[in-house]
N, C-alpha and C. Protein backbone atom coordinates (compact mmCIF):
# COMPACT_ATOMS: atom_id res chain seq x y z
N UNK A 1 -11.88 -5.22 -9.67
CA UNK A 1 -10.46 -5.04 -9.90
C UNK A 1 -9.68 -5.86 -8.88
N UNK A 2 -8.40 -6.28 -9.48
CA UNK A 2 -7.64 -7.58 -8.44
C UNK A 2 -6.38 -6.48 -8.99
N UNK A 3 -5.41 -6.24 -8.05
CA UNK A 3 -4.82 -5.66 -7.99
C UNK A 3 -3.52 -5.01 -6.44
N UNK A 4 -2.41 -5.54 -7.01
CA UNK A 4 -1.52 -5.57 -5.69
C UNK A 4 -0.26 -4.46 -6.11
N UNK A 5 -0.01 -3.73 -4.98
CA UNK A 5 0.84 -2.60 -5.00
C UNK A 5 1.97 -3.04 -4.25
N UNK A 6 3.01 -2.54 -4.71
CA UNK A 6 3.82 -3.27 -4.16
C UNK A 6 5.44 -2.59 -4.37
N UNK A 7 6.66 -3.31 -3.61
CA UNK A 7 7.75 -2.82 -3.83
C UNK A 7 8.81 -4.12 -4.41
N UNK A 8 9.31 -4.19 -5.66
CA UNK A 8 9.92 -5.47 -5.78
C UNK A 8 10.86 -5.89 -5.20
N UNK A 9 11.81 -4.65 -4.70
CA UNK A 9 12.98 -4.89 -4.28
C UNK A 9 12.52 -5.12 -2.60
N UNK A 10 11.54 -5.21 -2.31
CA UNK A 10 11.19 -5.65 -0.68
C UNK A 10 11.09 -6.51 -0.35
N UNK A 11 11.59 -7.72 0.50
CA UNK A 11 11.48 -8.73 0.66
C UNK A 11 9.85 -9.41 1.71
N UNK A 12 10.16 -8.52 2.50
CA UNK A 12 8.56 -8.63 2.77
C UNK A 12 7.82 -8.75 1.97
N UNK A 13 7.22 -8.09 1.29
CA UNK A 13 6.22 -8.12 -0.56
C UNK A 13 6.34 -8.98 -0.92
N UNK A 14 7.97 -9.32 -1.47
CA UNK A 14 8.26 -10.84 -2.36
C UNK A 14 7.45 -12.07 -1.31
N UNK A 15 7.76 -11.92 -0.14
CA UNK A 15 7.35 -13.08 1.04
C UNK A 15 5.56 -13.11 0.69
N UNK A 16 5.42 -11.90 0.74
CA UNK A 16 4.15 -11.95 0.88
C UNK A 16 3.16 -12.73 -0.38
N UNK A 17 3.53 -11.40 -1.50
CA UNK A 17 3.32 -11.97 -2.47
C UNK A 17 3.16 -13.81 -3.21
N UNK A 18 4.36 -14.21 -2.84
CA UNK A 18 3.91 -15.57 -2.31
C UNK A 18 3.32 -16.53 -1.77
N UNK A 19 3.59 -16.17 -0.39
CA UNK A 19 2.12 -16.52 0.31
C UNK A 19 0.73 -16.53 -0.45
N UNK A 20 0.10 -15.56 -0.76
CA UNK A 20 -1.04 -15.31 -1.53
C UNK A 20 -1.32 -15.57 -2.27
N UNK A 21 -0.13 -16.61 -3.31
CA UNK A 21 -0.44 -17.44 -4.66
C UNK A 21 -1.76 -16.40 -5.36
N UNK A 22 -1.25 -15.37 -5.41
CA UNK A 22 -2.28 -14.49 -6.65
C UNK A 22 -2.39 -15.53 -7.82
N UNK A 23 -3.52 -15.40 -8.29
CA UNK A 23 -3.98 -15.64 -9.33
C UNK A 23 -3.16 -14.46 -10.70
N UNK A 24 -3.32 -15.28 -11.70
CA UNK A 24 -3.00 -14.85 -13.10
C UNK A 24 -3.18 -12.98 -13.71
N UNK A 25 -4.27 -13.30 -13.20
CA UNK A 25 -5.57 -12.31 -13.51
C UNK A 25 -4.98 -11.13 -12.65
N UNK A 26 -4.39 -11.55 -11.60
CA UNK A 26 -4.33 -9.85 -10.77
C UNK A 26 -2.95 -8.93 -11.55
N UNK A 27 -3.29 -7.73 -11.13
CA UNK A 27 -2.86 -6.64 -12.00
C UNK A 27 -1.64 -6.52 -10.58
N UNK A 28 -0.07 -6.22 -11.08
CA UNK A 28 0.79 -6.23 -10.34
C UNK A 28 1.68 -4.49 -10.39
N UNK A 29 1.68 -4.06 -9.33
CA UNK A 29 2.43 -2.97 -10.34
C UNK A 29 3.51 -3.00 -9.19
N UNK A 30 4.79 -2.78 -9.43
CA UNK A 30 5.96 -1.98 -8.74
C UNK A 30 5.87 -0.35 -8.47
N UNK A 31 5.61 -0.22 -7.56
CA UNK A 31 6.11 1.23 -7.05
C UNK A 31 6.88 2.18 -7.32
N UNK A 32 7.95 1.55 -7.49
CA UNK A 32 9.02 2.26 -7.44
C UNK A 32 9.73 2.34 -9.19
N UNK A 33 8.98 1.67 -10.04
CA UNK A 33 9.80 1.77 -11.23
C UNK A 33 7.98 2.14 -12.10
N UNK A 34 7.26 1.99 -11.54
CA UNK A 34 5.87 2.85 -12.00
C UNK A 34 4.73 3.50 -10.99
N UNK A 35 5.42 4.75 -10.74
CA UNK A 35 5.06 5.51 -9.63
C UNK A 35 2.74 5.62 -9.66
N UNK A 36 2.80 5.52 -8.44
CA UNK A 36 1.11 5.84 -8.04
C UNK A 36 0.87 6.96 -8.56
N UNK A 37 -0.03 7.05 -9.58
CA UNK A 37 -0.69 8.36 -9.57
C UNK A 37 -1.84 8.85 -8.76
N UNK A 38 -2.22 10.24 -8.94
CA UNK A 38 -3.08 10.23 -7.95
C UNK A 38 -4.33 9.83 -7.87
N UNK A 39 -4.93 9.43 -9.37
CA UNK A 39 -6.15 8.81 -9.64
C UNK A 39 -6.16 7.58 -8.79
N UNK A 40 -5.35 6.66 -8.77
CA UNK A 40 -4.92 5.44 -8.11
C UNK A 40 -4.97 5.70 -6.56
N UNK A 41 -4.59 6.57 -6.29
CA UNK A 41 -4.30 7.14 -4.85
C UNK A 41 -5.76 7.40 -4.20
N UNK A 42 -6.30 8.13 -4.87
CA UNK A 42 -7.91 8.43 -4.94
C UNK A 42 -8.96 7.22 -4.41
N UNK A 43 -8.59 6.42 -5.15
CA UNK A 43 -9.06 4.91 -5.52
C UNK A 43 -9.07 4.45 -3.94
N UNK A 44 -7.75 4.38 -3.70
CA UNK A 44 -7.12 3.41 -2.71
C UNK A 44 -7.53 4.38 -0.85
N UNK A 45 -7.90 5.23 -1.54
CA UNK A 45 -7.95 6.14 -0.03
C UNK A 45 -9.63 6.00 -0.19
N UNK A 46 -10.40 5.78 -1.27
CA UNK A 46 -12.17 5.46 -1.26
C UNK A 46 -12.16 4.50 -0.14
N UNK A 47 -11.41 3.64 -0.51
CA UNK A 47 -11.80 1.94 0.21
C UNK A 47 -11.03 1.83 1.35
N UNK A 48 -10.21 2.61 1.74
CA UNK A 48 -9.43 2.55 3.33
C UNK A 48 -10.15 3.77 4.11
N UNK A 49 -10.86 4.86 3.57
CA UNK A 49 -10.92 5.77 4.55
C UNK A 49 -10.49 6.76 4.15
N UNK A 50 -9.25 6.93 4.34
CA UNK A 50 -7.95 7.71 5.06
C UNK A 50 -6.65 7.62 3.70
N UNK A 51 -6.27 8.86 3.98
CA UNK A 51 -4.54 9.03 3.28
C UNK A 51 -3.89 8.32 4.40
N UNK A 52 -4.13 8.80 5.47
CA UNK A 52 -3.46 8.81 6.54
C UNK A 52 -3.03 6.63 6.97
N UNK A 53 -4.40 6.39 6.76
CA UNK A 53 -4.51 4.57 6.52
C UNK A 53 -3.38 3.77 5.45
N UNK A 54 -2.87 4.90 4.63
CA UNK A 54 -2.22 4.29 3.57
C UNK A 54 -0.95 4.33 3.72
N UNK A 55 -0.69 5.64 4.58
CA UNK A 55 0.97 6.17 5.16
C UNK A 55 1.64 4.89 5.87
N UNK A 56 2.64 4.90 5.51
CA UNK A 56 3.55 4.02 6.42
C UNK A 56 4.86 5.29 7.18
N UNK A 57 4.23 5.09 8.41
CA UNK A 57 5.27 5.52 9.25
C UNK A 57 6.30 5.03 9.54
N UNK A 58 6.67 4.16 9.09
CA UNK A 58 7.76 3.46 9.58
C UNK A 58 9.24 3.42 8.09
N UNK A 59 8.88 4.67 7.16
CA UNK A 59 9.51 5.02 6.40
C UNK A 59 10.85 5.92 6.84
N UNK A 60 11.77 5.81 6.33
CA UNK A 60 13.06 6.21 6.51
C UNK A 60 13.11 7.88 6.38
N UNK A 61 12.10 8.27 5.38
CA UNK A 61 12.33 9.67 5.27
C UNK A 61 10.85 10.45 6.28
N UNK A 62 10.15 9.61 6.83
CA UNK A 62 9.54 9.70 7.52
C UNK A 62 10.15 10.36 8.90
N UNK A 63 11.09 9.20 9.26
CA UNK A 63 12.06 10.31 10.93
C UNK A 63 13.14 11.38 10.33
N UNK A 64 13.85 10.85 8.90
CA UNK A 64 14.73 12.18 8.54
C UNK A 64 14.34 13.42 8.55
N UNK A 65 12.75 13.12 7.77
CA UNK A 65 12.19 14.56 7.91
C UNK A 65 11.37 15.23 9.17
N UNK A 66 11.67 14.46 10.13
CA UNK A 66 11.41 14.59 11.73
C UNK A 66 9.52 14.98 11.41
N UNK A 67 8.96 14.07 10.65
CA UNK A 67 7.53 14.47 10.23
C UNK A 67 6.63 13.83 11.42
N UNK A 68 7.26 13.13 12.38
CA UNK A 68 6.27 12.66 13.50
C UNK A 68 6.09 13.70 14.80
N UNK A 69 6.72 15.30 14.32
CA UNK A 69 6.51 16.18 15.31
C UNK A 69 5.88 17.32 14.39
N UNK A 70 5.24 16.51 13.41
CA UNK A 70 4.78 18.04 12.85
C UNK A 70 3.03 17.30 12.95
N UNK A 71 2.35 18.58 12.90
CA UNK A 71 0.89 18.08 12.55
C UNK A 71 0.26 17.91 11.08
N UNK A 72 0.44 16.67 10.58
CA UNK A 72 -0.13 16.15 9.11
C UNK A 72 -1.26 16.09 9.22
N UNK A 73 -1.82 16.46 7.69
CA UNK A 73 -3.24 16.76 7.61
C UNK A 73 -3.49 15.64 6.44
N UNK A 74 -4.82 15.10 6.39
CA UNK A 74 -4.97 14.32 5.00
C UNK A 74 -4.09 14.92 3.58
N UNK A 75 -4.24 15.94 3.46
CA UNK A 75 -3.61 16.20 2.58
C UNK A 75 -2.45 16.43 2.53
N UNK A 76 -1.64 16.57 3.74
CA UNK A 76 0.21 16.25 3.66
C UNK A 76 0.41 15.06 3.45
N UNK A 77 -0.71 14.19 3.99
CA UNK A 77 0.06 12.57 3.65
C UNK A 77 -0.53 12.26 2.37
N UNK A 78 -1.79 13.07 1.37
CA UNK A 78 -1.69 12.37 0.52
C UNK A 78 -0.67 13.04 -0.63
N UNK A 79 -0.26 14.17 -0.15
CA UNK A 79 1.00 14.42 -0.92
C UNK A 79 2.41 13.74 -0.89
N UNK A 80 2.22 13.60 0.61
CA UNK A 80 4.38 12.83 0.73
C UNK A 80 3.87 11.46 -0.12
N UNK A 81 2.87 10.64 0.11
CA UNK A 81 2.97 9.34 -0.69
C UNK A 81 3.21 9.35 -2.71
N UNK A 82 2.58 10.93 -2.88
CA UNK A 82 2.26 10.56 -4.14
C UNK A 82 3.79 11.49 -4.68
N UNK A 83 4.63 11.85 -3.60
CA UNK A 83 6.14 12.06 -3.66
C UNK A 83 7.05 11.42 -3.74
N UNK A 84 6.66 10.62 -2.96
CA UNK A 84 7.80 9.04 -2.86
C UNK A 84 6.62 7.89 -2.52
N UNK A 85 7.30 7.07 -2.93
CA UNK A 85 6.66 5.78 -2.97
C UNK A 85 7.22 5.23 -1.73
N UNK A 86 7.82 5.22 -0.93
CA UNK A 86 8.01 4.92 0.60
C UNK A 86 7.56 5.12 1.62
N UNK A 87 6.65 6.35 1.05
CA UNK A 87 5.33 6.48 2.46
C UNK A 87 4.29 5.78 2.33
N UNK A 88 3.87 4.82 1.37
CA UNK A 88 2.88 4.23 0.59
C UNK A 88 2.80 3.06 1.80
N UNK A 89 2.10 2.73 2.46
CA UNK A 89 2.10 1.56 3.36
C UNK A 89 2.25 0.03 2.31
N UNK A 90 3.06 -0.82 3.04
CA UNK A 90 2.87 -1.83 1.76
C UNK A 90 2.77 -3.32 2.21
N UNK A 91 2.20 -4.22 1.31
CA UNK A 91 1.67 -3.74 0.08
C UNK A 91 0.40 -3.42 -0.06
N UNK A 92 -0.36 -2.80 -1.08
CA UNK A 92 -1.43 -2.60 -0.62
C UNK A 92 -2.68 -3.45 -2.00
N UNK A 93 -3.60 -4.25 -1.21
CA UNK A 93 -3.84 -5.50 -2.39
C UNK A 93 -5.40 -4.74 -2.37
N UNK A 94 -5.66 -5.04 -3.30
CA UNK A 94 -7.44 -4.36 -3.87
C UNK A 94 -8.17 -5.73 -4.46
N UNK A 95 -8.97 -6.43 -3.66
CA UNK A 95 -9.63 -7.65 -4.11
C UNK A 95 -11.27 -7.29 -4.78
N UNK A 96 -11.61 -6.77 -5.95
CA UNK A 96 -13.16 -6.34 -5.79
C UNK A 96 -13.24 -5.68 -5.31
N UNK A 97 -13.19 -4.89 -4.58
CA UNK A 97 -13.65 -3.21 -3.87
C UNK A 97 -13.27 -3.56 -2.27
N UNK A 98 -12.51 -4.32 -1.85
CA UNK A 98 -12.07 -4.49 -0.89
C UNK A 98 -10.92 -4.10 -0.77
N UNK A 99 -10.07 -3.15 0.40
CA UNK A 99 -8.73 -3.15 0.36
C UNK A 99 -7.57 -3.80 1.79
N UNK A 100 -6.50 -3.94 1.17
CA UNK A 100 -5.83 -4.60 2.58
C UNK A 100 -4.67 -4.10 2.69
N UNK A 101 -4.51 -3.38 3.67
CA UNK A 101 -3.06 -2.59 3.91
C UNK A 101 -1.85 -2.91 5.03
N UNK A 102 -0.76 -2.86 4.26
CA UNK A 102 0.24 -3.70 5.28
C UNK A 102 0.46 -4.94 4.78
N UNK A 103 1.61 -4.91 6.09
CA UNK A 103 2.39 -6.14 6.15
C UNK A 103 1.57 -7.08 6.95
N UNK A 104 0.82 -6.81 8.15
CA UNK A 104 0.80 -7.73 9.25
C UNK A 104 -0.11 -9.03 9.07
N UNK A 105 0.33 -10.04 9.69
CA UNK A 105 0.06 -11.69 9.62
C UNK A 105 -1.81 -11.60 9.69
N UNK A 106 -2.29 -10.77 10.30
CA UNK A 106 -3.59 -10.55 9.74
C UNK A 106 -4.45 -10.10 9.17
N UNK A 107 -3.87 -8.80 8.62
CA UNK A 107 -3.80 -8.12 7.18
C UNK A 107 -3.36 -9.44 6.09
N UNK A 108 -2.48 -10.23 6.16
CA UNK A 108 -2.15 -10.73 5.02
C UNK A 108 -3.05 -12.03 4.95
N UNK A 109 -3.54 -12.95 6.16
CA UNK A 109 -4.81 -13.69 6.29
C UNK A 109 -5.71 -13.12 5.77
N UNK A 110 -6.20 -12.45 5.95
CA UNK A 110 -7.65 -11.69 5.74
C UNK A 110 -7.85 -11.57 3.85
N UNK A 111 -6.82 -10.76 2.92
CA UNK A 111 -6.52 -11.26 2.05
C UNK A 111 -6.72 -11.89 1.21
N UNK A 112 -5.97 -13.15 2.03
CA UNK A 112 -5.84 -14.60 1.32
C UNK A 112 -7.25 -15.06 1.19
N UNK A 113 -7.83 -15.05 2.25
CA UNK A 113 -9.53 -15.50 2.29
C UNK A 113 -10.02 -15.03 1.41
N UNK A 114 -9.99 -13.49 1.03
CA UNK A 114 -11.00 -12.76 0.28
C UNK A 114 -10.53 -13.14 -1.53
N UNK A 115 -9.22 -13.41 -1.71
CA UNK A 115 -8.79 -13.86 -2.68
C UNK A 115 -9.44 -15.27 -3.27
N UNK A 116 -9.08 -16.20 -1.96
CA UNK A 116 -9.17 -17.73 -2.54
C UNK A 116 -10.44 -17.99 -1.73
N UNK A 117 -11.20 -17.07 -1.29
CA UNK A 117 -12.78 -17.70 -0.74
C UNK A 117 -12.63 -18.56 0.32
């Protein structure tokens, strides 16, 4: 499976997305206008580990809901993600049973390699 998660209206993503010249073939979905189910969620937490690997802390309702003083358990974070699509770390790309999470410049290298060999 080739497959990238993602937010359209994010400019990071769009940046990224680019960068990575995906191929044809990969399966694209928006987040936010076709929400993760949890089968998908399932999927994506096999190949990272962790709910917790997938969370992005750096979400807005993340400090509103003052959730960095509470104690989260795998299963609070794999609930807030499959609540909102803003706790979803992004983007999150699935190359063949490989996964890559985030934004960062070596998260998004790493990727590219496994994509274009």
């Amino acid at each position: 499976m080739q497959k990238i998660y993602h937010l359209s209206t994010c400019d990071t993503c769009k940046r990224i997305i680019n960068e990575l010249e995906l191929p044809s073939n990969f399966d694209s979905q928006d987040i936010k206008t076709a929400s993760i189910t949890e089968t998908q969620l399932e999927e994506m937490k096999e190949l990272s580990g962790s709910y917790e690997s997938l969370f992005s802390k750096r979400a807005r309702l993340y400090k509103e809901r003052d959730l960095k003083n509470k104690n989260l358990t795998e299963n609070d974070y794999k609930n807030l993600i499959l609540e909102h699509y803003t706790f979803l770390k992004r983007p999150v790309i699935i190359n063949n049973g490989e996964i890559f999470v985030g934004n960062s410049k070596k998260t998004v290298e790493n990727a590219k390699k496994a994509i274009h060999g």
